[in-house]
PDB file of N, CA and C in Angstrom:
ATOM      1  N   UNK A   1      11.626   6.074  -3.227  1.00  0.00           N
ATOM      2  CA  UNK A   1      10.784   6.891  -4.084  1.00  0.00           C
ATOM      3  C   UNK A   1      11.231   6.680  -5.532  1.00  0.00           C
ATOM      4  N   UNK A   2       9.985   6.103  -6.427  1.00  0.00           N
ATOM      5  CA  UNK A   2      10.725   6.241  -7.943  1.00  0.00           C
ATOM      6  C   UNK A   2      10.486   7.573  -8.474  1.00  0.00           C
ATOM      7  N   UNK A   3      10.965   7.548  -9.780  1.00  0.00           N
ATOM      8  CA  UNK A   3      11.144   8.603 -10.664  1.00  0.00           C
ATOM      9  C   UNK A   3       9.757   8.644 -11.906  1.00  0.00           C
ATOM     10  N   UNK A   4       9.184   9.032 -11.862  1.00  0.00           N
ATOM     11  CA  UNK A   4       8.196   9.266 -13.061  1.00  0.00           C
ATOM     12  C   UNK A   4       7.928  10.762 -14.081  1.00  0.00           C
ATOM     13  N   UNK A   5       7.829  10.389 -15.170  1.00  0.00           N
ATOM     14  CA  UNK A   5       7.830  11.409 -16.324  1.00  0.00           C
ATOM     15  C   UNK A   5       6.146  11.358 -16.322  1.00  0.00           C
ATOM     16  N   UNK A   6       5.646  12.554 -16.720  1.00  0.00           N
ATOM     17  CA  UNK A   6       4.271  12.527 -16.842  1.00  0.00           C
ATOM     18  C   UNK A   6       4.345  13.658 -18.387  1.00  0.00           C
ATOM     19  N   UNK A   7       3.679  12.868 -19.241  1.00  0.00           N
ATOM     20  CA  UNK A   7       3.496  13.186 -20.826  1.00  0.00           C
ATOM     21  C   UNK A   7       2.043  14.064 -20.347  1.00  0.00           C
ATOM     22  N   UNK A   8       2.027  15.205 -20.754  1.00  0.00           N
ATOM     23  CA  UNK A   8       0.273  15.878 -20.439  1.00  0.00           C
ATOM     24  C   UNK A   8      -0.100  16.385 -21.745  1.00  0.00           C
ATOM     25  N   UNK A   9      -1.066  16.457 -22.324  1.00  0.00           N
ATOM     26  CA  UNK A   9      -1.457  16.919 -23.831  1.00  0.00           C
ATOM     27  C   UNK A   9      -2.705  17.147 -23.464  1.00  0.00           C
ATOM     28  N   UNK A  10      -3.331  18.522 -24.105  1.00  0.00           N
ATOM     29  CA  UNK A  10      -4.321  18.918 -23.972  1.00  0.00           C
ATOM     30  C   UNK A  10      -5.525  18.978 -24.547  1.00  0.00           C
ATOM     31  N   UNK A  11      -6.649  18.182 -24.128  1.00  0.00           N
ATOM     32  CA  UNK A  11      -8.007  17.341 -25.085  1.00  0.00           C
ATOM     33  C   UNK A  11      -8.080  18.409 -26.304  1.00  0.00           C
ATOM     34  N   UNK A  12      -8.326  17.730 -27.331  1.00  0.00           N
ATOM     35  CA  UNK A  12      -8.413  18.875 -28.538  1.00  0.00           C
ATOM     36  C   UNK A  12     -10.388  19.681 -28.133  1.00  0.00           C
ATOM     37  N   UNK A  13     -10.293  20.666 -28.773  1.00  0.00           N
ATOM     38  CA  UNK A  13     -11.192  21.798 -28.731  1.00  0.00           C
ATOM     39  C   UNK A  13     -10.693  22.639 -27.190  1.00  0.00           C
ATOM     40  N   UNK A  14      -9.590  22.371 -26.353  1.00  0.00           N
ATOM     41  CA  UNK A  14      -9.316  23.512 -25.341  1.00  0.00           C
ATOM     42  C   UNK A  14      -8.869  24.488 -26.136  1.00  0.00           C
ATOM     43  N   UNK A  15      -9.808  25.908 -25.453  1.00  0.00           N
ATOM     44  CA  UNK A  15      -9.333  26.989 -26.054  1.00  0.00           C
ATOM     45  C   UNK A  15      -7.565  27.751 -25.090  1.00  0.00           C
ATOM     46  N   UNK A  16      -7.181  28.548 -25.482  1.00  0.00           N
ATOM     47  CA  UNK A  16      -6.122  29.427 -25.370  1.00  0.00           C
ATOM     48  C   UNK A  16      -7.241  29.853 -24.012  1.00  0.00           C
ATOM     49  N   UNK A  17      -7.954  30.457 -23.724  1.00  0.00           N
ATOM     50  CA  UNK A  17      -8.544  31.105 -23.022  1.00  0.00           C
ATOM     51  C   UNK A  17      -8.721  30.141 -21.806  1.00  0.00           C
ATOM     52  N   UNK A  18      -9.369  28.743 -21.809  1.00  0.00           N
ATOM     53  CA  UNK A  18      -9.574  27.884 -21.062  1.00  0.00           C
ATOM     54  C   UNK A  18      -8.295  27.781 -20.348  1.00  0.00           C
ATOM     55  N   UNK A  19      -7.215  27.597 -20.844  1.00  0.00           N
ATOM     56  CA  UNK A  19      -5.948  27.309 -20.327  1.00  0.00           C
ATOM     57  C   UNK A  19      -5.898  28.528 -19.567  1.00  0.00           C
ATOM     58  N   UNK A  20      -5.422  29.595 -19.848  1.00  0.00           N
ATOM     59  CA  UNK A  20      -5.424  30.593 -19.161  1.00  0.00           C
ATOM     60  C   UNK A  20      -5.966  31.107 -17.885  1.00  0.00           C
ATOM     61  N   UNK A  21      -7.841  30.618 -18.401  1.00  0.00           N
ATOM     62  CA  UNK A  21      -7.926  31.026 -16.971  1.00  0.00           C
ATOM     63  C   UNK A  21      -7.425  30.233 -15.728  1.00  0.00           C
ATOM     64  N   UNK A  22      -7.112  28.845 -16.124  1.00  0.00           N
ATOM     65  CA  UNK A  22      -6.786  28.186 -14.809  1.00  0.00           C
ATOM     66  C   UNK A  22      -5.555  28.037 -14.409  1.00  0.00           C
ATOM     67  N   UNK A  23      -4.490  28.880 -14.942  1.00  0.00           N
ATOM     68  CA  UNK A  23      -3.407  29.278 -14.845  1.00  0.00           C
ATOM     69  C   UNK A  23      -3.019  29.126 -13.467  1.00  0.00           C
ATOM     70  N   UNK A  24      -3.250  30.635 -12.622  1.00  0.00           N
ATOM     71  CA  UNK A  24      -3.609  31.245 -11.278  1.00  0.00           C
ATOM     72  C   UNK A  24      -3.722  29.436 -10.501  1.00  0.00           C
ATOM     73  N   UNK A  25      -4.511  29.343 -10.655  1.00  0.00           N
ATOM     74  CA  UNK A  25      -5.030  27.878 -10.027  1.00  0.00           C
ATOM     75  C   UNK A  25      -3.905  26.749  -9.841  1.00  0.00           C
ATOM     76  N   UNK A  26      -3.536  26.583 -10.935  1.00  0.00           N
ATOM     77  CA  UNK A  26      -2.501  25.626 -11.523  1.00  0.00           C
ATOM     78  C   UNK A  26      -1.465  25.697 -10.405  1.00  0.00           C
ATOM     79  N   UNK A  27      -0.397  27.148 -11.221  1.00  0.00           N
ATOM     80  CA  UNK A  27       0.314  27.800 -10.259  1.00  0.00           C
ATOM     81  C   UNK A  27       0.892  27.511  -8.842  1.00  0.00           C
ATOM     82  N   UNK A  28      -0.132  27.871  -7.931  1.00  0.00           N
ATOM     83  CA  UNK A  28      -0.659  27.447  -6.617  1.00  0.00           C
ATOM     84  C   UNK A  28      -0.471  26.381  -6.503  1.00  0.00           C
ATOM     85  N   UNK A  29      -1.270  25.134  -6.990  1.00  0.00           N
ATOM     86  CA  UNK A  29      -0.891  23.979  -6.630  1.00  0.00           C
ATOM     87  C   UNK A  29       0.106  23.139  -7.044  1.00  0.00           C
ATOM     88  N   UNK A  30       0.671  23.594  -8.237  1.00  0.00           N
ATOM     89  CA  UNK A  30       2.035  23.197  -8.127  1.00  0.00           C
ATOM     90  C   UNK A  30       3.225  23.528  -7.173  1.00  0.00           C
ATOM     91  N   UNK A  31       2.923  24.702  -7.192  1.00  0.00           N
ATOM     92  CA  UNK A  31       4.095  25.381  -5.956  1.00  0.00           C
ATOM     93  C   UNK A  31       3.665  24.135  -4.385  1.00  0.00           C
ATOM     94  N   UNK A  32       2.445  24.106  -4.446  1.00  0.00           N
ATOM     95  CA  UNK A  32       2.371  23.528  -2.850  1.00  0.00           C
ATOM     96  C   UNK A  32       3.001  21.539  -3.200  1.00  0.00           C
ATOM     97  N   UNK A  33       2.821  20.918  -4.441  1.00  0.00           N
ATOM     98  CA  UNK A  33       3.242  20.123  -4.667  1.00  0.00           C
ATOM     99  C   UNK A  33       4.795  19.999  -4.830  1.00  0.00           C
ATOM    100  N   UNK A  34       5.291  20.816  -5.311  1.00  0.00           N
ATOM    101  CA  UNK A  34       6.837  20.873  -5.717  1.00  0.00           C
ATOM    102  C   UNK A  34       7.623  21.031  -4.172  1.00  0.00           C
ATOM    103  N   UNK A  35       6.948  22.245  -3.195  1.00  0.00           N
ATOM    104  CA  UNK A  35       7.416  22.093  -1.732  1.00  0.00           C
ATOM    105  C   UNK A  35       7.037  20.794  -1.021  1.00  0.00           C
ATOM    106  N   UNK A  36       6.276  19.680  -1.603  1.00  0.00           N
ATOM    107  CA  UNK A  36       6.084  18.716  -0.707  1.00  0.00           C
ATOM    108  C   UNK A  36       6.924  17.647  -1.417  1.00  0.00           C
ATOM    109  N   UNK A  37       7.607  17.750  -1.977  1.00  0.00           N
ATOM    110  CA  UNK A  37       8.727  17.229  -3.069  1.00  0.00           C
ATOM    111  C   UNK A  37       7.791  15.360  -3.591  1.00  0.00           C
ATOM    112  N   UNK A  38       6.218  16.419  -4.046  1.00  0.00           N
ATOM    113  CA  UNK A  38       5.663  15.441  -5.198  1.00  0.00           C
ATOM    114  C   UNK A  38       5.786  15.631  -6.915  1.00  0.00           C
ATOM    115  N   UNK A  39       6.238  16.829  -6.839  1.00  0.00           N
ATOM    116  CA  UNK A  39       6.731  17.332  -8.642  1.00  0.00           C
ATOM    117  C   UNK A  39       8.270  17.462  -8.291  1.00  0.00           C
ATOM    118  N   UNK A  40       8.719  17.357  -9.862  1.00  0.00           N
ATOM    119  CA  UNK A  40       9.994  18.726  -9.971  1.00  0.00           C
ATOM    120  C   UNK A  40       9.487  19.225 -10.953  1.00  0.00           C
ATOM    121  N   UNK A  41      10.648  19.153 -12.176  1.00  0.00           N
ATOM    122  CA  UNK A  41      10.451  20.055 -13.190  1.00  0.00           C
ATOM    123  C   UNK A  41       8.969  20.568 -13.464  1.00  0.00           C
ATOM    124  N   UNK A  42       8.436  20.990 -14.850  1.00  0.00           N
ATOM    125  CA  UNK A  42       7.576  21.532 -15.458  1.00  0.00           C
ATOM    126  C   UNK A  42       7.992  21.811 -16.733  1.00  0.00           C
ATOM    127  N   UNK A  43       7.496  21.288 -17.734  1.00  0.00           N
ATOM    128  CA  UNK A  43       8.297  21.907 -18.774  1.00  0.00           C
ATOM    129  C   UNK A  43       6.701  22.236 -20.170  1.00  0.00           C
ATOM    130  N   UNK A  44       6.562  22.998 -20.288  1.00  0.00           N
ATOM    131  CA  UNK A  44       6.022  23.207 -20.872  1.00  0.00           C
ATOM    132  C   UNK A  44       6.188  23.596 -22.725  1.00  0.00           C
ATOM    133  N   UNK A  45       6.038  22.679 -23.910  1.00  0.00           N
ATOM    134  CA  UNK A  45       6.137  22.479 -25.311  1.00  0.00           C
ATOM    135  C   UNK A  45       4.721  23.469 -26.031  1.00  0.00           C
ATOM    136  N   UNK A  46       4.173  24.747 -25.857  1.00  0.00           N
ATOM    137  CA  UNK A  46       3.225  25.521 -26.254  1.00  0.00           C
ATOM    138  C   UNK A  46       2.393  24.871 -27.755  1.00  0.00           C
ATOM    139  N   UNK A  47       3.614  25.389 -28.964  1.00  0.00           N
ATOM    140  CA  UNK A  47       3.353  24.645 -29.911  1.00  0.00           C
ATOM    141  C   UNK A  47       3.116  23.225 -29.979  1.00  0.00           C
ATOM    142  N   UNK A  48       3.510  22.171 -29.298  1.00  0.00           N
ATOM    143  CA  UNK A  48       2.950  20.924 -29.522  1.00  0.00           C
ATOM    144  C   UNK A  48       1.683  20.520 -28.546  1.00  0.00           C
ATOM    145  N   UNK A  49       1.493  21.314 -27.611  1.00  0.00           N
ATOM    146  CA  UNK A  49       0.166  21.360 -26.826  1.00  0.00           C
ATOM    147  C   UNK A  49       0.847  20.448 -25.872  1.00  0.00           C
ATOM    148  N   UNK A  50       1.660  20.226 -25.587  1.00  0.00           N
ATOM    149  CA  UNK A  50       2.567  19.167 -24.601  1.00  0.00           C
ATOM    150  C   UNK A  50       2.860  19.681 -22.885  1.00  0.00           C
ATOM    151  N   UNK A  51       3.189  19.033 -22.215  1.00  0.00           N
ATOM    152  CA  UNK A  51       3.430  19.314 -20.732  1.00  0.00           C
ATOM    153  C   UNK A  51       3.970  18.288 -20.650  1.00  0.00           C
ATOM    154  N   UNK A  52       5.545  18.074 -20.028  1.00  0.00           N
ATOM    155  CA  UNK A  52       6.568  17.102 -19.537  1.00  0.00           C
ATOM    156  C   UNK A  52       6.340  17.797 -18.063  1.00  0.00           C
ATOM    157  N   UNK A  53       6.240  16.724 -17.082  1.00  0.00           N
ATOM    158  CA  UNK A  53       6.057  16.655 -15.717  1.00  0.00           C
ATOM    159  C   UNK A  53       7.563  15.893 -15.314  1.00  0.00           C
ATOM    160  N   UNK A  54       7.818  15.991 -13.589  1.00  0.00           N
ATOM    161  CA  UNK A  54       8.366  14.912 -13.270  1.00  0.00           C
ATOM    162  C   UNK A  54       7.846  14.708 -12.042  1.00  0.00           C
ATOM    163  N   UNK A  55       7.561  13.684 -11.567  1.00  0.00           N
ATOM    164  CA  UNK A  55       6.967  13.015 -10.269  1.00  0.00           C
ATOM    165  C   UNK A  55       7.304  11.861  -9.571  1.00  0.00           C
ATOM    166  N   UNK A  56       7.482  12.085  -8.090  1.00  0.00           N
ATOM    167  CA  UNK A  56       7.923  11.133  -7.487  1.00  0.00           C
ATOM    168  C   UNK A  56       6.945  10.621  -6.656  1.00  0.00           C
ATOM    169  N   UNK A  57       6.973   8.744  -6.248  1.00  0.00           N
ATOM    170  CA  UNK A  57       6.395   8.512  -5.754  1.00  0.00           C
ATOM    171  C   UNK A  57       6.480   7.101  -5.896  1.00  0.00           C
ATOM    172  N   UNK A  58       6.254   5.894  -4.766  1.00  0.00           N
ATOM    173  CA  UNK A  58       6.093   4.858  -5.181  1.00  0.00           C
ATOM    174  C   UNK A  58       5.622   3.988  -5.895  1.00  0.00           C
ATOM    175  N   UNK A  59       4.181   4.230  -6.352  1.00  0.00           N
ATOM    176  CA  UNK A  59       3.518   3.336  -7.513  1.00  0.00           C
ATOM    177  C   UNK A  59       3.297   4.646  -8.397  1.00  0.00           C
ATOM    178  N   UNK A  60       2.983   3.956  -9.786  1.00  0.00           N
ATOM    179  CA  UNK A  60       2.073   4.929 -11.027  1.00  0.00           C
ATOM    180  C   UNK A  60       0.807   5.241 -10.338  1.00  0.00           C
ATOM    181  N   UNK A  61      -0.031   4.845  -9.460  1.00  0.00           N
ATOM    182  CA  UNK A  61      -1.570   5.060  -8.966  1.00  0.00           C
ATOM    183  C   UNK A  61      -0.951   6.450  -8.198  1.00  0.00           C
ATOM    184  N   UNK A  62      -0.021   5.885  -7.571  1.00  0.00           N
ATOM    185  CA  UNK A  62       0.015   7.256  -6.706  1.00  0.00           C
ATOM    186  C   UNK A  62       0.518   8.498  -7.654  1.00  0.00           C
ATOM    187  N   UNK A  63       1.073   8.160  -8.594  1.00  0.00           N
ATOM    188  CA  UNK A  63       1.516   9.504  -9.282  1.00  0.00           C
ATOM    189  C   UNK A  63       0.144  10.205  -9.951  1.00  0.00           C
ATOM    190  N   UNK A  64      -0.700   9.015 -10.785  1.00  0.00           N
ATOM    191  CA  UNK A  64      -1.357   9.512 -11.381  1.00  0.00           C
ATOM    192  C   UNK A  64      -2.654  10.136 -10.389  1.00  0.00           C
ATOM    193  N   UNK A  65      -2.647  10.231  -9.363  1.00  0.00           N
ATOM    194  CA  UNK A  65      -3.672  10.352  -8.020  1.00  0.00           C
ATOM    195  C   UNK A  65      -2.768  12.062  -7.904  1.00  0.00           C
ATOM    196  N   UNK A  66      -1.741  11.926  -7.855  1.00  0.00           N
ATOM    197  CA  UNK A  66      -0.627  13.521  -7.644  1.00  0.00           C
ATOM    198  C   UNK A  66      -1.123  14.381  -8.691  1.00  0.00           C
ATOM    199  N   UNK A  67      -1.028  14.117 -10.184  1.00  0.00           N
ATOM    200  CA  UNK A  67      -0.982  14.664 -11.050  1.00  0.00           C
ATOM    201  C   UNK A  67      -2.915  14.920 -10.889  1.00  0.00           C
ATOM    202  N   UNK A  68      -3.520  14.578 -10.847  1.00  0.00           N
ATOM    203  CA  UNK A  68      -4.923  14.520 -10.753  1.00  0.00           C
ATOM    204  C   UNK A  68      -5.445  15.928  -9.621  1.00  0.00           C
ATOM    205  N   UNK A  69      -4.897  15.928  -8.653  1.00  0.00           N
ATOM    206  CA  UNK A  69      -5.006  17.120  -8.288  1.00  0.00           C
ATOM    207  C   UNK A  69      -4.680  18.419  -8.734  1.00  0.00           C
ATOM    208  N   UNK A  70      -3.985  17.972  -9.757  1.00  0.00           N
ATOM    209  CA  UNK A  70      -4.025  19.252 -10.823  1.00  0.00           C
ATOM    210  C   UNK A  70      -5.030  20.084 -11.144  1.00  0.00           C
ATOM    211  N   UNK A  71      -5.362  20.985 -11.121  1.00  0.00           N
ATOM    212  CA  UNK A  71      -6.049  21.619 -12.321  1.00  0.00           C
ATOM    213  C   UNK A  71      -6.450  21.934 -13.400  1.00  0.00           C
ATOM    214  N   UNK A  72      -5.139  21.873 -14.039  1.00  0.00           N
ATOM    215  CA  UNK A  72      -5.460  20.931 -15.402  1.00  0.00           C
ATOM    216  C   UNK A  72      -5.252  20.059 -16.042  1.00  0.00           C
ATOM    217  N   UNK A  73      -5.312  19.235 -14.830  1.00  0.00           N
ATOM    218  CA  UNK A  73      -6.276  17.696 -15.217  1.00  0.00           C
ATOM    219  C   UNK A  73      -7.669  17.665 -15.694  1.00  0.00           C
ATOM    220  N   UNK A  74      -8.650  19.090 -15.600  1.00  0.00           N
ATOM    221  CA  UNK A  74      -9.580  18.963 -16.585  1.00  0.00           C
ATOM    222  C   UNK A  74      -9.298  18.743 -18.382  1.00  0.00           C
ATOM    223  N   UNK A  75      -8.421  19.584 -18.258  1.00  0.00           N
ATOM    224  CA  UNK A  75      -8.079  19.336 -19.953  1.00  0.00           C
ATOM    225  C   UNK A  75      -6.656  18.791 -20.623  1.00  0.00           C
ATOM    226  N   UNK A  76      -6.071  17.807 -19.840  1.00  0.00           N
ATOM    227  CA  UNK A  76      -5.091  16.956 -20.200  1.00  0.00           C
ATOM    228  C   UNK A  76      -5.588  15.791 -20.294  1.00  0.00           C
ATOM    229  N   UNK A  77      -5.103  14.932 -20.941  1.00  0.00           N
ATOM    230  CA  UNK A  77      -4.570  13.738 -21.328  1.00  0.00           C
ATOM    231  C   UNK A  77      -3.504  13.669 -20.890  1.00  0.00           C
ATOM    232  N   UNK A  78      -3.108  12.229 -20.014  1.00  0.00           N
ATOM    233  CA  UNK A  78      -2.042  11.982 -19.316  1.00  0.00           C
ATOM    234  C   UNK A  78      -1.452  10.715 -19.668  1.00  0.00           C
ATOM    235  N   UNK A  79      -0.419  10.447 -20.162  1.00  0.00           N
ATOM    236  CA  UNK A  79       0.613   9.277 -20.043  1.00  0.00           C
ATOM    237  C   UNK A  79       1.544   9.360 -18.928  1.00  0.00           C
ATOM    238  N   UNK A  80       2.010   8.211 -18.225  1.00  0.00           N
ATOM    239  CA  UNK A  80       3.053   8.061 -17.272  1.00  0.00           C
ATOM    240  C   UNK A  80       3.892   7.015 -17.543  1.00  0.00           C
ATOM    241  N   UNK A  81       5.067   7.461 -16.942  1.00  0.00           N
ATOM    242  CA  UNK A  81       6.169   6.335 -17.532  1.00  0.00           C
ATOM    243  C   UNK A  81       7.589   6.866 -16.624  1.00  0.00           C
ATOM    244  N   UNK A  82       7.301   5.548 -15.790  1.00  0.00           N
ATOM    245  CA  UNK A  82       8.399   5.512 -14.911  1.00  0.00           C
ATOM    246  C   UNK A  82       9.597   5.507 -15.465  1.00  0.00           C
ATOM    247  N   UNK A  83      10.260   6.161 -14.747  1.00  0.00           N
ATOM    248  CA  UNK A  83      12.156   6.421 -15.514  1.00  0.00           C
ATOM    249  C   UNK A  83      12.989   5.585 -14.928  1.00  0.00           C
ATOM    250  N   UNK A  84      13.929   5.130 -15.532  1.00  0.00           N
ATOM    251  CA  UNK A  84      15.175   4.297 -14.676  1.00  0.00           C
ATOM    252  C   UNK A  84      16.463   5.421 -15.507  1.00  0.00           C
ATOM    253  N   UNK A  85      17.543   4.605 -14.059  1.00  0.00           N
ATOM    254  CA  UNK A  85      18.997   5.716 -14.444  1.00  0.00           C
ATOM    255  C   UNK A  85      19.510   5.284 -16.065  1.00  0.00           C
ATOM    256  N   UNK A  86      20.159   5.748 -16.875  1.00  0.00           N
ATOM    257  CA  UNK A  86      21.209   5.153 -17.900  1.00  0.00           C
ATOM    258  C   UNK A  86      21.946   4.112 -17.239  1.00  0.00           C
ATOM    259  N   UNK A  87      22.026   3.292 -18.276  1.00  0.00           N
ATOM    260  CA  UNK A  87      23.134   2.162 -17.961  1.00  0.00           C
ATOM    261  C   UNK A  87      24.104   2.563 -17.926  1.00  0.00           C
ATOM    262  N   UNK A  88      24.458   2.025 -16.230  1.00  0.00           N
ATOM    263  CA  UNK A  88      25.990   2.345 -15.497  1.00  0.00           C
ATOM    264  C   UNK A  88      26.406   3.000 -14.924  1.00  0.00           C
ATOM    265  N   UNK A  89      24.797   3.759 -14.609  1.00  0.00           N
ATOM    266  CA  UNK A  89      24.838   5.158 -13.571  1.00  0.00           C
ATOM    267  C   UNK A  89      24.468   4.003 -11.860  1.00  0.00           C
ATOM    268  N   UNK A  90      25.215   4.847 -11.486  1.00  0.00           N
ATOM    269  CA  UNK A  90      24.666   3.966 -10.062  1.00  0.00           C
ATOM    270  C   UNK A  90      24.195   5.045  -9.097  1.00  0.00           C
ATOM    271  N   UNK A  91      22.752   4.263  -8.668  1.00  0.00           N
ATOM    272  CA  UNK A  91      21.782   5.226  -7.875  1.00  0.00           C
ATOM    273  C   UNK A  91      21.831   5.125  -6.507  1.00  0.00           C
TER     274      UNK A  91
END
């Protein structure tokens, strides 16, 4: 299983409200993703409109296919970018 970072930024004109309501939604399916150990973290940057993900999985298709069942994947923009260890860490 690799390691992937998922960059999420949110299409400009989403309101505060839009986000919100799909909160509830979100929520939920992260929890059922994180128990099927297809997420970890979550990190959420408010002020920069940002979302740091982490996702595992063998190819980028499959991550970006993970992250897509999101919910809000209606109003993200998504970059992915597989991670490797620091040099000299042994995995």
């Amino acid at each position: 299983m690799k390691n992937f970072i998922v960059v999420a930024t949110f299409k400009d004109g989403v309101t505060p409200d839009e986000i919100r309501a799909l909160i509830p939604e979100e929520q939920a399916r992260a929890k059922v993703l994180k128990e099927a150990g297809s997420i970890g973290f979550i990190q959420v940057a408010m002020p920069r409109r940002t979302v740091f993900l982490e996702a595992f999985a063998e190819t980028e298709e499959a991550v970006i296919e993970i992250i897509h069942s999101l919910p809000f994947m209606k109003i993200w923009n998504i970059e992915v970018f597989e991670t490797t260890p620091p040099a000299g860490v042994q995995v």
